[in-house]
PDB file of N, CA and C in Angstrom:
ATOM      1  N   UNK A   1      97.494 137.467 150.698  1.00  0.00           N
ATOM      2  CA  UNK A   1      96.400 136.627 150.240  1.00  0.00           C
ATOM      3  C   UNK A   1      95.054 137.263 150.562  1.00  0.00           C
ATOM      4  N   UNK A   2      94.685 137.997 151.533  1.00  0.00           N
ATOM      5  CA  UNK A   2      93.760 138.471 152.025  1.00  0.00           C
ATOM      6  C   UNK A   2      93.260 139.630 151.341  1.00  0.00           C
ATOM      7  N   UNK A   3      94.562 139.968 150.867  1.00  0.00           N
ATOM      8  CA  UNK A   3      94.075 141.332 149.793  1.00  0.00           C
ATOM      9  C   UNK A   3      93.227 140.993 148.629  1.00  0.00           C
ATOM     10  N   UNK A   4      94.231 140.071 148.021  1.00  0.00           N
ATOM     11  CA  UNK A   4      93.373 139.353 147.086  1.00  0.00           C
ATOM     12  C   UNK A   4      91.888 139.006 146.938  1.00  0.00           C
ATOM     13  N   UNK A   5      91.481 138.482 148.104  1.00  0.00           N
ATOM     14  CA  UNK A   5      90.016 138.230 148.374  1.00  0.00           C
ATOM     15  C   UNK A   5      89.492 139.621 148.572  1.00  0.00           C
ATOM     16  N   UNK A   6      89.783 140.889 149.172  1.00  0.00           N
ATOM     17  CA  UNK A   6      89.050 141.822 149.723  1.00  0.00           C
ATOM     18  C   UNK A   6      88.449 142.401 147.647  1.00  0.00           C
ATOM     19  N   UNK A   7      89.969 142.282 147.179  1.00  0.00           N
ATOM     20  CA  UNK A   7      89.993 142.727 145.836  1.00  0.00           C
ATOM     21  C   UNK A   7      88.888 142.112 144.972  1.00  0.00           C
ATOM     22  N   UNK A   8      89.116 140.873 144.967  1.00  0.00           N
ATOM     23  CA  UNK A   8      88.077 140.224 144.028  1.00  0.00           C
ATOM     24  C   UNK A   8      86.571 140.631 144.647  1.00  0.00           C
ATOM     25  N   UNK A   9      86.204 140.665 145.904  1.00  0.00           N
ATOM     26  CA  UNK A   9      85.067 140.832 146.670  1.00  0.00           C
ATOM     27  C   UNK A   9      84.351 142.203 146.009  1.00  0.00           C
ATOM     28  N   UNK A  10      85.554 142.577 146.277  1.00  0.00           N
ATOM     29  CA  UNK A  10      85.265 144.838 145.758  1.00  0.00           C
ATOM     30  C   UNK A  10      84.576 144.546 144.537  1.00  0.00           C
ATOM     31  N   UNK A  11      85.561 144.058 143.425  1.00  0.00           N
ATOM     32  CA  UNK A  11      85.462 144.122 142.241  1.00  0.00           C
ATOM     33  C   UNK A  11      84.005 143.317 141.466  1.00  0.00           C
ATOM     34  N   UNK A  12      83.667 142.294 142.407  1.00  0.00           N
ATOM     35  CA  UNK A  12      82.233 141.273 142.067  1.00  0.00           C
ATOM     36  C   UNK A  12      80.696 142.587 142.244  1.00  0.00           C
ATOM     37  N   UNK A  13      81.617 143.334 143.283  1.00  0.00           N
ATOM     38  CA  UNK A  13      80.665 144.224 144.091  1.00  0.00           C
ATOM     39  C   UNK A  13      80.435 145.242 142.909  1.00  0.00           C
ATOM     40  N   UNK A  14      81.804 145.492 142.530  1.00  0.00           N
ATOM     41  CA  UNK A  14      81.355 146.883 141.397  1.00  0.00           C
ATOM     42  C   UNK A  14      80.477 146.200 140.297  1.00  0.00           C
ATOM     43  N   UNK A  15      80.783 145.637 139.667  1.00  0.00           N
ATOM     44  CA  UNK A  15      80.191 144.906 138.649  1.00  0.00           C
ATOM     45  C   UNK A  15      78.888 144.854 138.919  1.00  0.00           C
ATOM     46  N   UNK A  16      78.143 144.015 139.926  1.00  0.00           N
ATOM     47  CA  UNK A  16      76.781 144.199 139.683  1.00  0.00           C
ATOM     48  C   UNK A  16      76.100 145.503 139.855  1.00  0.00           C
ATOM     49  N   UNK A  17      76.732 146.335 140.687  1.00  0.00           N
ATOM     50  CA  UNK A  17      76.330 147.901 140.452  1.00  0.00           C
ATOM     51  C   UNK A  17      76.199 148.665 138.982  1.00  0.00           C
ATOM     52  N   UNK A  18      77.584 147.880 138.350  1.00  0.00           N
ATOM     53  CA  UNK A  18      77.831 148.469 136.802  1.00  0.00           C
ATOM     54  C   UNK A  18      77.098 148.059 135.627  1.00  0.00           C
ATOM     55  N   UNK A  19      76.558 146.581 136.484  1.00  0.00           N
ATOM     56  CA  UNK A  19      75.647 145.842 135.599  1.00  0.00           C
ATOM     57  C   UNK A  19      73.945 146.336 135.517  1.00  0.00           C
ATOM     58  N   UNK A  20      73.880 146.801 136.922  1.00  0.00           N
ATOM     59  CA  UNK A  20      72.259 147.568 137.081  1.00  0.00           C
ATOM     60  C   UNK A  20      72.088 148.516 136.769  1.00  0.00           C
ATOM     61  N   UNK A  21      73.487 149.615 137.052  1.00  0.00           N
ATOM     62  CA  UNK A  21      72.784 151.143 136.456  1.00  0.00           C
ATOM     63  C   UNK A  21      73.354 151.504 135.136  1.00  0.00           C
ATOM     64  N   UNK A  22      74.764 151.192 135.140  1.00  0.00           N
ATOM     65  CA  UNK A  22      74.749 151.108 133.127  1.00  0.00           C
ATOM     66  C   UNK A  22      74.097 150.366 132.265  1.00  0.00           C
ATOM     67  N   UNK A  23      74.241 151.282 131.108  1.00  0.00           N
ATOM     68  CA  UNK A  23      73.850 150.341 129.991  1.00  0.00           C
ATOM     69  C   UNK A  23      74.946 150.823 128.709  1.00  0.00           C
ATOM     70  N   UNK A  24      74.793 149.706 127.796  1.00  0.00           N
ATOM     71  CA  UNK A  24      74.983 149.479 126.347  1.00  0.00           C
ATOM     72  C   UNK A  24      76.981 150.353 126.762  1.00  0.00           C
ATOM     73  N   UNK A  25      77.624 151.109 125.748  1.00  0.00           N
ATOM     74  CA  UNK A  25      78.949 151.300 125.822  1.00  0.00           C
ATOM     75  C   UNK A  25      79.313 151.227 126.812  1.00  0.00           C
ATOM     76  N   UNK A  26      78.696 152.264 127.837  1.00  0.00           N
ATOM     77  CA  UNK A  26      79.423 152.799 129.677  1.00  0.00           C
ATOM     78  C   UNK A  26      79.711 151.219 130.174  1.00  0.00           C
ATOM     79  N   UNK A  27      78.448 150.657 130.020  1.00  0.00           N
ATOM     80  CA  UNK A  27      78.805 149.563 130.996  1.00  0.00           C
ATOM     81  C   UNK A  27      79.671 148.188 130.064  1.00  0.00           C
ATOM     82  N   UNK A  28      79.733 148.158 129.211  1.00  0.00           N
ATOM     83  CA  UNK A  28      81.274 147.494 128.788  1.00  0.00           C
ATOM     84  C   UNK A  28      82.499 148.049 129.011  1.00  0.00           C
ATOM     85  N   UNK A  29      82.720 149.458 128.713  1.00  0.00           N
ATOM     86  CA  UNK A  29      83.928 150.222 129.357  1.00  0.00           C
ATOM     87  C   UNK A  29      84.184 149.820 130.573  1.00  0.00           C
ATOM     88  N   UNK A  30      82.532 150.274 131.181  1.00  0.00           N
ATOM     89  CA  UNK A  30      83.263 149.971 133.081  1.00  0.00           C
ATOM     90  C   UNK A  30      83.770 148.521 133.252  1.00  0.00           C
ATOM     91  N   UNK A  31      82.573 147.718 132.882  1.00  0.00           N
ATOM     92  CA  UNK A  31      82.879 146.116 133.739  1.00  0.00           C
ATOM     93  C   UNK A  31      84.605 146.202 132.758  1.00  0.00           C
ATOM     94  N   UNK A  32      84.932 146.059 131.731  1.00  0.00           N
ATOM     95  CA  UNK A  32      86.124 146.018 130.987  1.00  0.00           C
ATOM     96  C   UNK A  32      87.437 146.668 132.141  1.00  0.00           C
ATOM     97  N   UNK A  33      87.191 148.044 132.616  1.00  0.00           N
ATOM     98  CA  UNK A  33      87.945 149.027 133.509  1.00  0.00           C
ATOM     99  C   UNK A  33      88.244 148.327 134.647  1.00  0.00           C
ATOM    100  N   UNK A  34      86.921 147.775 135.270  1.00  0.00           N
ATOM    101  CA  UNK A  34      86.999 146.990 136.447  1.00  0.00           C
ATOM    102  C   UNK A  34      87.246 145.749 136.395  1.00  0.00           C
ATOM    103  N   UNK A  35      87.508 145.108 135.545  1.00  0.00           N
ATOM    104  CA  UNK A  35      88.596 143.351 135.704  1.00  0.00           C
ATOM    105  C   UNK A  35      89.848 144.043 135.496  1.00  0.00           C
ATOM    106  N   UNK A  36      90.160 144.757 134.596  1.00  0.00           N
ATOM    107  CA  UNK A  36      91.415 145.186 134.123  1.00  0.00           C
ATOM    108  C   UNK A  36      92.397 145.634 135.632  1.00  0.00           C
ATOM    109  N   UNK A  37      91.746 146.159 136.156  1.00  0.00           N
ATOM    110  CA  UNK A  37      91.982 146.648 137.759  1.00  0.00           C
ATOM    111  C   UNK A  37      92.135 145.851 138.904  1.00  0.00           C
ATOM    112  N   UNK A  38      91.033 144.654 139.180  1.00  0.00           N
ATOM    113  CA  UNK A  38      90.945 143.789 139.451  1.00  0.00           C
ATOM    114  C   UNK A  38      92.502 142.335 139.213  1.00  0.00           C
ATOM    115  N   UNK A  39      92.572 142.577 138.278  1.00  0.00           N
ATOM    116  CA  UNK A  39      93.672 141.877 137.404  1.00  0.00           C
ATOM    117  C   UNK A  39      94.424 142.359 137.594  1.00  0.00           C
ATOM    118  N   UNK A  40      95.189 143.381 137.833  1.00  0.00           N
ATOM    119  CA  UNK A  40      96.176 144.123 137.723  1.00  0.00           C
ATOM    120  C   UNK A  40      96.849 144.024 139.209  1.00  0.00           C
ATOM    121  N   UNK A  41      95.935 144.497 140.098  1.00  0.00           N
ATOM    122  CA  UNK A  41      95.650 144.150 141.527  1.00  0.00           C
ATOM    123  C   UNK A  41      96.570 143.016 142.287  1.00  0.00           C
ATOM    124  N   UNK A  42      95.390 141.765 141.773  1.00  0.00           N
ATOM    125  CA  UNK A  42      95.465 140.213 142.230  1.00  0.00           C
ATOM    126  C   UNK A  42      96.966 140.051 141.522  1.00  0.00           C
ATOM    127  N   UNK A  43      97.105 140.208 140.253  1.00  0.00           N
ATOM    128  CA  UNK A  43      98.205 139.042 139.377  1.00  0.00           C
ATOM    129  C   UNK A  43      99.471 139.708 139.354  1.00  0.00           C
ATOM    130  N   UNK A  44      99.359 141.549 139.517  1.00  0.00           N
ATOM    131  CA  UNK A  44     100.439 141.980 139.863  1.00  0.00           C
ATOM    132  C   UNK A  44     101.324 142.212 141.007  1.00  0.00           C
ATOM    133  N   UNK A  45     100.467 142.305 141.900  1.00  0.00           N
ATOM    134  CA  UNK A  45     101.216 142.180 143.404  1.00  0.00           C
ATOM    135  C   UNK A  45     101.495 140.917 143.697  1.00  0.00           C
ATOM    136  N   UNK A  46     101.138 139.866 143.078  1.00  0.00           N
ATOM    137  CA  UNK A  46     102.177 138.271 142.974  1.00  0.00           C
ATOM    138  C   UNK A  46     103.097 138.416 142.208  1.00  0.00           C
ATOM    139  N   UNK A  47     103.168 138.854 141.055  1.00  0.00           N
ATOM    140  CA  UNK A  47     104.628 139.027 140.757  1.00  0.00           C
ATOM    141  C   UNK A  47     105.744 140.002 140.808  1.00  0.00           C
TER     142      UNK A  47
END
């Protein structure tokens, strides 16, 4: 469970980084890269 939180924490963290210094394609790729990861993370190590 704890992972989970460290994960989502990381991932809130990348995002506003990805949100300030990208722009326009990069930063839809990234934030897109980084839930996908995020997600993968959290929903796969539960099942």
């Amino acid at each position: 469970m704890e992972t989970n939180i460290v994960t989502i924490i990381v991932a809130l963290i990348a995002i506003a980084i990805a949100w300030k210094v990208l722009s326009g394609l990069f930063k839809t790729l990234a934030l897109l890269a980084i839930l996908a990861v995020a997600a993968y993370v959290v929903f796969g190590v539960m099942a």
